[in-house]
PDB file of N, CA and C in Angstrom:
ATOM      1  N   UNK A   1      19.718 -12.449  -6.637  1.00  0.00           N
ATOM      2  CA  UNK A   1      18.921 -11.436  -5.992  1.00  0.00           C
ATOM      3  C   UNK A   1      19.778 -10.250  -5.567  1.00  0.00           C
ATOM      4  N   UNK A   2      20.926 -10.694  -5.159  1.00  0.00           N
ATOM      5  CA  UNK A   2      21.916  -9.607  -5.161  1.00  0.00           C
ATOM      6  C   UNK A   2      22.258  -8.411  -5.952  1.00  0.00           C
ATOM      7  N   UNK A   3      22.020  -8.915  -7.256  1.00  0.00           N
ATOM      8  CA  UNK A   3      22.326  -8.163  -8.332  1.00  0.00           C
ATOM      9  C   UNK A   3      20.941  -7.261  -8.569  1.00  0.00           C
ATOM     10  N   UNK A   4      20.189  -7.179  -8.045  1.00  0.00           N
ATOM     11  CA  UNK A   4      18.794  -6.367  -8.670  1.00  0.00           C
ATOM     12  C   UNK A   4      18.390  -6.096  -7.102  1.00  0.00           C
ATOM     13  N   UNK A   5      18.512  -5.080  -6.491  1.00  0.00           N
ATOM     14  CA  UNK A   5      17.956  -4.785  -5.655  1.00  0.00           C
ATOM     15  C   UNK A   5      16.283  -4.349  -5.233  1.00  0.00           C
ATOM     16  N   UNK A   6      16.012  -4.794  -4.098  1.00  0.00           N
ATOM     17  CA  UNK A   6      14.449  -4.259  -3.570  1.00  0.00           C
ATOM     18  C   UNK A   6      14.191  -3.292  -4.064  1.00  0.00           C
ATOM     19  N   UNK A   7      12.985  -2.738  -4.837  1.00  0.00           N
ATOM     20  CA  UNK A   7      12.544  -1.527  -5.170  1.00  0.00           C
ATOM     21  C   UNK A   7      13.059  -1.343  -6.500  1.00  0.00           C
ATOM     22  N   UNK A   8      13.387  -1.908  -7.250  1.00  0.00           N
ATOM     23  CA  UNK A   8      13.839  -2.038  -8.591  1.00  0.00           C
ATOM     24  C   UNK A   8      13.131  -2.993  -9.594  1.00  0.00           C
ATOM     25  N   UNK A   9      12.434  -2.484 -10.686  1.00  0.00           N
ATOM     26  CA  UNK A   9      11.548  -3.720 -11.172  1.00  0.00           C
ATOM     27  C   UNK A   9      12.348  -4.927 -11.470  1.00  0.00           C
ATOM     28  N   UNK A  10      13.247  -5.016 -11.739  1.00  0.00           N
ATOM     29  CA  UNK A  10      13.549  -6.160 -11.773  1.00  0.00           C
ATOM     30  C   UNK A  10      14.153  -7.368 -10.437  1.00  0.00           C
ATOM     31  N   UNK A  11      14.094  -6.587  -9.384  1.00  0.00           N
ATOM     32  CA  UNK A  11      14.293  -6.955  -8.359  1.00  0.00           C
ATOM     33  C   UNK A  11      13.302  -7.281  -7.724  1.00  0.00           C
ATOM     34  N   UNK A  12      12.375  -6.675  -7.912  1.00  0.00           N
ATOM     35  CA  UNK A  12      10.851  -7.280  -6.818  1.00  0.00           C
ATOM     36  C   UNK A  12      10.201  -8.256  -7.911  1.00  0.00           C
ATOM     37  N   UNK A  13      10.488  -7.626  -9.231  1.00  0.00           N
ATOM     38  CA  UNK A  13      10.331  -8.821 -10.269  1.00  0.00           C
ATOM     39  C   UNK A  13      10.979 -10.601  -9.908  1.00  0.00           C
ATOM     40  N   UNK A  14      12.124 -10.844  -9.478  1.00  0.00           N
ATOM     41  CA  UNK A  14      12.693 -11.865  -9.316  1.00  0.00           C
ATOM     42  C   UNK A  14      11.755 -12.420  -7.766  1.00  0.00           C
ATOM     43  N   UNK A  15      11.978 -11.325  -6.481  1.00  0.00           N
ATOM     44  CA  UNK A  15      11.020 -11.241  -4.849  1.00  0.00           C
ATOM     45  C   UNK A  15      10.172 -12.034  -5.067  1.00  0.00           C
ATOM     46  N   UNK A  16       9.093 -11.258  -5.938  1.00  0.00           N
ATOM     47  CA  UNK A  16       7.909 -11.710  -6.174  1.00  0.00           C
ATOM     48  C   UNK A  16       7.711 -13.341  -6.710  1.00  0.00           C
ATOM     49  N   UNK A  17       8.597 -13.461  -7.530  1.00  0.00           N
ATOM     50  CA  UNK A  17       8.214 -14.833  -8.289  1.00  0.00           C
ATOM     51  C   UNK A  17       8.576 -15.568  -7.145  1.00  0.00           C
ATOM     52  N   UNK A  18       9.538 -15.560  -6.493  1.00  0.00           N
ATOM     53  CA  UNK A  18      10.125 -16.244  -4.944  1.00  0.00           C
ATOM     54  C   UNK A  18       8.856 -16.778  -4.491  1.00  0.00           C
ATOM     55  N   UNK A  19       8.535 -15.347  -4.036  1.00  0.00           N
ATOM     56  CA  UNK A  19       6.826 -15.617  -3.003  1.00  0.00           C
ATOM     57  C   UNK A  19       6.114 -16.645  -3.562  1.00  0.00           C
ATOM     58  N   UNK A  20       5.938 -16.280  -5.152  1.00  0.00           N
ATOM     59  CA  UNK A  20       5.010 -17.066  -5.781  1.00  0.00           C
ATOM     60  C   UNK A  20       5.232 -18.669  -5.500  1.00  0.00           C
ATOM     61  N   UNK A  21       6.750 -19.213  -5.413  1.00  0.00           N
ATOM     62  CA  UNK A  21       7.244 -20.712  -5.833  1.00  0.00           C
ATOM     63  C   UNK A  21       7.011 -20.956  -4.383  1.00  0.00           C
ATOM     64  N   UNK A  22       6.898 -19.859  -2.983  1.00  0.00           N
ATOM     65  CA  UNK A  22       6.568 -20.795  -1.374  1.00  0.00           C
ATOM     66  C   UNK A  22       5.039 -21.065  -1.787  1.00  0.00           C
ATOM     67  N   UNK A  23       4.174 -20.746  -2.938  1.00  0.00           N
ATOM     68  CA  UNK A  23       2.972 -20.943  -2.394  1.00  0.00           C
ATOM     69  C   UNK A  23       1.791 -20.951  -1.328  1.00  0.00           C
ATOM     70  N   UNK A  24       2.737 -20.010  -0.256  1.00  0.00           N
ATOM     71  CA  UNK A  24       1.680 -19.806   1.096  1.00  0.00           C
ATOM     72  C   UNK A  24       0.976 -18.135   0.789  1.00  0.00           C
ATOM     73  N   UNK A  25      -0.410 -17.950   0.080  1.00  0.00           N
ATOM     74  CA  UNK A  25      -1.199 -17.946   0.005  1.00  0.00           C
ATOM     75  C   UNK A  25      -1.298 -16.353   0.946  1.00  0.00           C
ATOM     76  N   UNK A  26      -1.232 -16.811   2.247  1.00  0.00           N
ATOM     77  CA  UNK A  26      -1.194 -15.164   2.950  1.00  0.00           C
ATOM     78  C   UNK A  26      -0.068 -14.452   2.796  1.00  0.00           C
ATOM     79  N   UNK A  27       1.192 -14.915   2.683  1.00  0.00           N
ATOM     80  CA  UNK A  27       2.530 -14.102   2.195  1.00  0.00           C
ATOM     81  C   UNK A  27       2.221 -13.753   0.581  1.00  0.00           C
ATOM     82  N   UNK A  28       1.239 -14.279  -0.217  1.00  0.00           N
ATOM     83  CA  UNK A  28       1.685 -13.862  -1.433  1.00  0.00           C
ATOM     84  C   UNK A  28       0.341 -12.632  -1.744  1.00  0.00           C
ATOM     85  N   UNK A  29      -0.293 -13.144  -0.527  1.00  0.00           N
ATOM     86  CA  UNK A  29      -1.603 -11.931  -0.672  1.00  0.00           C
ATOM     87  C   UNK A  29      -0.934 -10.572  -0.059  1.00  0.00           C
ATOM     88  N   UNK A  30      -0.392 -10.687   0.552  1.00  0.00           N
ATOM     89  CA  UNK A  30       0.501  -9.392   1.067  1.00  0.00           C
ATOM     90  C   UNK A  30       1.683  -8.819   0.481  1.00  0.00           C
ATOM     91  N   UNK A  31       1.931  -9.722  -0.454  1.00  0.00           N
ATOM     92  CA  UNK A  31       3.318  -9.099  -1.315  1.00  0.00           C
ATOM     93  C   UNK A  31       2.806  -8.796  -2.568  1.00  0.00           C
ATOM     94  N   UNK A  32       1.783  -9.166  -2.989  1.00  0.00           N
ATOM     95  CA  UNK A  32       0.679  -8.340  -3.996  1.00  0.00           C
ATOM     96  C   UNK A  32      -0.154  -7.238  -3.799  1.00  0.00           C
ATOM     97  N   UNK A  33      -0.322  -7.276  -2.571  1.00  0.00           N
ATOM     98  CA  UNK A  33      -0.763  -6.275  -1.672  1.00  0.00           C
ATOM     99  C   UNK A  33      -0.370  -4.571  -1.875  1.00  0.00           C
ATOM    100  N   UNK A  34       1.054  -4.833  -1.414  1.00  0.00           N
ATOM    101  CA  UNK A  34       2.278  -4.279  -1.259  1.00  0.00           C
ATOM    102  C   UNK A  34       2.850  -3.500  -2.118  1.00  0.00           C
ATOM    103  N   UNK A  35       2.677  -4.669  -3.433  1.00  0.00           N
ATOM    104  CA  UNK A  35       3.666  -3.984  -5.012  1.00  0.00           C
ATOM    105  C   UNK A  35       2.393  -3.667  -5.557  1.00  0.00           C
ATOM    106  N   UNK A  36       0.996  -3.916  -5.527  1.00  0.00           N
ATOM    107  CA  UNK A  36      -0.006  -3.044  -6.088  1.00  0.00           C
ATOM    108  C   UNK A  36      -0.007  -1.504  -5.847  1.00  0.00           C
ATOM    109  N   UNK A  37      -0.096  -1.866  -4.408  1.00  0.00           N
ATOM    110  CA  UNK A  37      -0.164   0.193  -3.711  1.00  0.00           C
ATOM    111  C   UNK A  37       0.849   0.798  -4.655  1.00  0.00           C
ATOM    112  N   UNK A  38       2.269  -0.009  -4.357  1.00  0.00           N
ATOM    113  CA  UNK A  38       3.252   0.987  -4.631  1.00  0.00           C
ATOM    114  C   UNK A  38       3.750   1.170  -6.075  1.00  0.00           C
ATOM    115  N   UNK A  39       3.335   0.291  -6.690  1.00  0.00           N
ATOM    116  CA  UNK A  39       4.114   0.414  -8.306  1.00  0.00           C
ATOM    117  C   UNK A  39       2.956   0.061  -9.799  1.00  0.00           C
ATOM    118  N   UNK A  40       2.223  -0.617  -8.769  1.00  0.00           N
ATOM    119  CA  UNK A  40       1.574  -1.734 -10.064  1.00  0.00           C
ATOM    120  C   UNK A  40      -0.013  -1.361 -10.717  1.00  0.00           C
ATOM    121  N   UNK A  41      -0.911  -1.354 -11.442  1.00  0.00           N
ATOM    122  CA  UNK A  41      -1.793  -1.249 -11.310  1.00  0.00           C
ATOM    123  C   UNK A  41      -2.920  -2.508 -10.902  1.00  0.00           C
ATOM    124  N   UNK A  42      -3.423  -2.817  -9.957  1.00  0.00           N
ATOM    125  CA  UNK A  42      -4.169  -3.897  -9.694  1.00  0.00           C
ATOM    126  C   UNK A  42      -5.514  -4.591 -10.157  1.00  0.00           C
ATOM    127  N   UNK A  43      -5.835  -5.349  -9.268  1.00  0.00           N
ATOM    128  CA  UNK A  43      -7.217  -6.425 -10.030  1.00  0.00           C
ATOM    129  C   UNK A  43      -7.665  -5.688  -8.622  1.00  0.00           C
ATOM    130  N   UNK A  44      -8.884  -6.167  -9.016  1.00  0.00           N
ATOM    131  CA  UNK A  44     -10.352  -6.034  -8.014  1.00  0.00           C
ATOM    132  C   UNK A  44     -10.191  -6.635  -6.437  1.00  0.00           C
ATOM    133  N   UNK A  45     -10.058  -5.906  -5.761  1.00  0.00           N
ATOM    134  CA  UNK A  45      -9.686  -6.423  -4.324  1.00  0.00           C
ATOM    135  C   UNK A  45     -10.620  -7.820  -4.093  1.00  0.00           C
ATOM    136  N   UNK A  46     -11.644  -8.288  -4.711  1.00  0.00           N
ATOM    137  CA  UNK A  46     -12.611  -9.513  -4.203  1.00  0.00           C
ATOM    138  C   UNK A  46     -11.869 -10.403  -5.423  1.00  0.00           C
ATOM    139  N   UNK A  47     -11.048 -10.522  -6.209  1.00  0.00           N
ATOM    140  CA  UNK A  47     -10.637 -11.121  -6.998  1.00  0.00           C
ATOM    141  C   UNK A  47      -9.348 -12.296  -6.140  1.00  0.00           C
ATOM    142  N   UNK A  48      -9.289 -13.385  -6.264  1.00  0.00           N
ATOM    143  CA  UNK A  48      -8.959 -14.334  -5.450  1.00  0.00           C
ATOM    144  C   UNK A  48      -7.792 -14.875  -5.513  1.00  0.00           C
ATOM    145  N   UNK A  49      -6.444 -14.828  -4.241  1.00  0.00           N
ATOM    146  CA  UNK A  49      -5.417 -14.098  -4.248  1.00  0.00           C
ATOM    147  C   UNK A  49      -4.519 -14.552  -5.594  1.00  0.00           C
ATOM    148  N   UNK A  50      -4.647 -15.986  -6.087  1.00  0.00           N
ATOM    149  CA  UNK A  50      -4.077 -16.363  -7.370  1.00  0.00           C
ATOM    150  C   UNK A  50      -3.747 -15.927  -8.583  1.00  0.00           C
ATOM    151  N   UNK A  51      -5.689 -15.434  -8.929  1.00  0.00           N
ATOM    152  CA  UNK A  51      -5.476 -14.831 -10.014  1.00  0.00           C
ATOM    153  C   UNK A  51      -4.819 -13.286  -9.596  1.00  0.00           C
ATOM    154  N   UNK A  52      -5.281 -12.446  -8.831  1.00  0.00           N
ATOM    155  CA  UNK A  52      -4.449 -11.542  -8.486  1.00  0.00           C
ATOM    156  C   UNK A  52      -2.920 -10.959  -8.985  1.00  0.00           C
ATOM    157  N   UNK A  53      -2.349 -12.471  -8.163  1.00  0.00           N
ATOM    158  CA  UNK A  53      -0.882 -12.513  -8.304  1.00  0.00           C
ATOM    159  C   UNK A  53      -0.485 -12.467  -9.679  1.00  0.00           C
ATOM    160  N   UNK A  54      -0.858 -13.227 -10.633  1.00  0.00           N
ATOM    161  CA  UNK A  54      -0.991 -13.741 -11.880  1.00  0.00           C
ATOM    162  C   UNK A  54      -1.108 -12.428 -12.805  1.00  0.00           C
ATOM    163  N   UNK A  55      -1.545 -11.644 -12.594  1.00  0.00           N
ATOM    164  CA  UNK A  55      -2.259 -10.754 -13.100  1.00  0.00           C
ATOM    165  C   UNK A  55      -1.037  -9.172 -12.736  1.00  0.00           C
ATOM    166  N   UNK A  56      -0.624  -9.444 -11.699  1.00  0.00           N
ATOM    167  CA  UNK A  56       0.419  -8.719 -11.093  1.00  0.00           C
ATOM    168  C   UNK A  56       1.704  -9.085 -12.004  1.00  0.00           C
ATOM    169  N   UNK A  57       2.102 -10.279 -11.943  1.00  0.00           N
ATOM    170  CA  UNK A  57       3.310 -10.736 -12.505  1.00  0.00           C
ATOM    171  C   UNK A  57       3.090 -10.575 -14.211  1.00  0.00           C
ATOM    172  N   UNK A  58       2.190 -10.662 -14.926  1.00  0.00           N
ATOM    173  CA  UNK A  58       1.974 -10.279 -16.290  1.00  0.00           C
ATOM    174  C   UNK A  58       2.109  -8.963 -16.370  1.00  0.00           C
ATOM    175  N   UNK A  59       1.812  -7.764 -15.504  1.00  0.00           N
ATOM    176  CA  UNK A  59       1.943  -6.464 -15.772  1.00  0.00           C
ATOM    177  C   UNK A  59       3.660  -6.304 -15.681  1.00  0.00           C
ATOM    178  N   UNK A  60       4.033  -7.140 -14.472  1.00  0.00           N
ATOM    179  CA  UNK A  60       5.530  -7.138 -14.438  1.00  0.00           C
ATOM    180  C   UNK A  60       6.487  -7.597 -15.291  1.00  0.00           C
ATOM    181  N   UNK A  61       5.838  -8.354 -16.172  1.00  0.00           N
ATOM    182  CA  UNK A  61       6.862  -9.087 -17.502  1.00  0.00           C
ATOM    183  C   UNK A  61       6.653  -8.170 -18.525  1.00  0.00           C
ATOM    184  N   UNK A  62       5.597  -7.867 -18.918  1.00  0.00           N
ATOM    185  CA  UNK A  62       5.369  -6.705 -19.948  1.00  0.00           C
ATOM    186  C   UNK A  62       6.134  -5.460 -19.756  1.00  0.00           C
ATOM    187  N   UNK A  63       6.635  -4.990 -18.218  1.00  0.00           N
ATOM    188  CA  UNK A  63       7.282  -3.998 -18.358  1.00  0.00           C
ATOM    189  C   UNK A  63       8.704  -4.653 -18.393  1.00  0.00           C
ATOM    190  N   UNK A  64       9.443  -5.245 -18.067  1.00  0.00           N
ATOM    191  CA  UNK A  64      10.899  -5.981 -18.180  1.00  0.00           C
ATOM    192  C   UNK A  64      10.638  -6.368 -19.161  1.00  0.00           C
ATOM    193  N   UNK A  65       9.848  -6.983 -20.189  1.00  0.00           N
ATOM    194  CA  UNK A  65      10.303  -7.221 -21.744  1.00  0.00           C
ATOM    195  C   UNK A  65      10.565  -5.789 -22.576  1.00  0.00           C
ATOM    196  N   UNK A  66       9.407  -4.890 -21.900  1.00  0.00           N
ATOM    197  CA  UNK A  66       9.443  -3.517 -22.375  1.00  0.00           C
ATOM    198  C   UNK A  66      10.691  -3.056 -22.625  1.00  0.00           C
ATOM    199  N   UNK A  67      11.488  -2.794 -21.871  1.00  0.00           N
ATOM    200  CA  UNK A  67      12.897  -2.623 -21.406  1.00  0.00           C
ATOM    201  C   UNK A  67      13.746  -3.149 -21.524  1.00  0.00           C
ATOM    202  N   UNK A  68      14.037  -4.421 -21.829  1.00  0.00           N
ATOM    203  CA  UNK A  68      14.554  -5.288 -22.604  1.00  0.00           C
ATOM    204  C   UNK A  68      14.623  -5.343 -24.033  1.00  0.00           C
ATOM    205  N   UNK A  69      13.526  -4.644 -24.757  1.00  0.00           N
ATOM    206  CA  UNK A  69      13.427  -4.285 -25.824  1.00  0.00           C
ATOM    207  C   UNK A  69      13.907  -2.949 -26.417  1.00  0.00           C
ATOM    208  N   UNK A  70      13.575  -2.091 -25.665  1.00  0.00           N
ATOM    209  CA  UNK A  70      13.836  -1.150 -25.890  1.00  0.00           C
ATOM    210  C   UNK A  70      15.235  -0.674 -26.337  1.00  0.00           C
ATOM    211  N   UNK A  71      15.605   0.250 -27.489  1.00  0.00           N
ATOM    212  CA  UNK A  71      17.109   0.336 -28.172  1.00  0.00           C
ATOM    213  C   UNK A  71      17.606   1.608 -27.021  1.00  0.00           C
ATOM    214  N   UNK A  72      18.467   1.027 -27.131  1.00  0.00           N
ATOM    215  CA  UNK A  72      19.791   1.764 -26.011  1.00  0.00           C
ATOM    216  C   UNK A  72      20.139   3.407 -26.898  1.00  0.00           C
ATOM    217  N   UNK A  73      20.500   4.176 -25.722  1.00  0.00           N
ATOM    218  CA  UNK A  73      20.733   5.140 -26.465  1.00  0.00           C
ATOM    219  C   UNK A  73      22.358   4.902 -27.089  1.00  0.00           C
ATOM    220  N   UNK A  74      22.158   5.833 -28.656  1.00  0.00           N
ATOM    221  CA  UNK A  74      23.180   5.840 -29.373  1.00  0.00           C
ATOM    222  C   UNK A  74      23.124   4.491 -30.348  1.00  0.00           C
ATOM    223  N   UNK A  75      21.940   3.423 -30.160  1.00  0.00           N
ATOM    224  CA  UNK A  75      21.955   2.816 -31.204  1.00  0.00           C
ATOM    225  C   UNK A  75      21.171   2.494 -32.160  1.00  0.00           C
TER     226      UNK A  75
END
């Protein structure tokens, strides 16, 4: 976690999955909450906090594979 700091997709990328593995439900509704406003595009606020999350973390792998894929400049 050290290595990828807060506010860095791949850093709230790693946060997030954290939240996900405590499984408490109101911390993960608020840390979806959180990275929706600020980065993500979201699900339907009546949509139920699981799939939510789920749905959050797929937008988040698609962009880190994105980027991961992507050719470096100069090659």
């Amino acid at each position: 976690m050290n290595q990828h700091p807060q506010g860095t997709d791949i850093g709230d990328y790693v946060r997030f999955v954290l939240v996900l593995a405590a499984q408490d439900d109101s911390h993960t509704l608020a840390v979806t909450e959180k990275l929706t406003d600020s980065y993500w595009t979201g699900t339907a606020r009546g949509v139920p906090t699981r799939a939510r999350a789920l749905h959050l973390l797929g937008q988040m792998l698609t962009k880190a594979r994105a980027g991961l894929t992507r050719p470096r400049a100069g090659q």
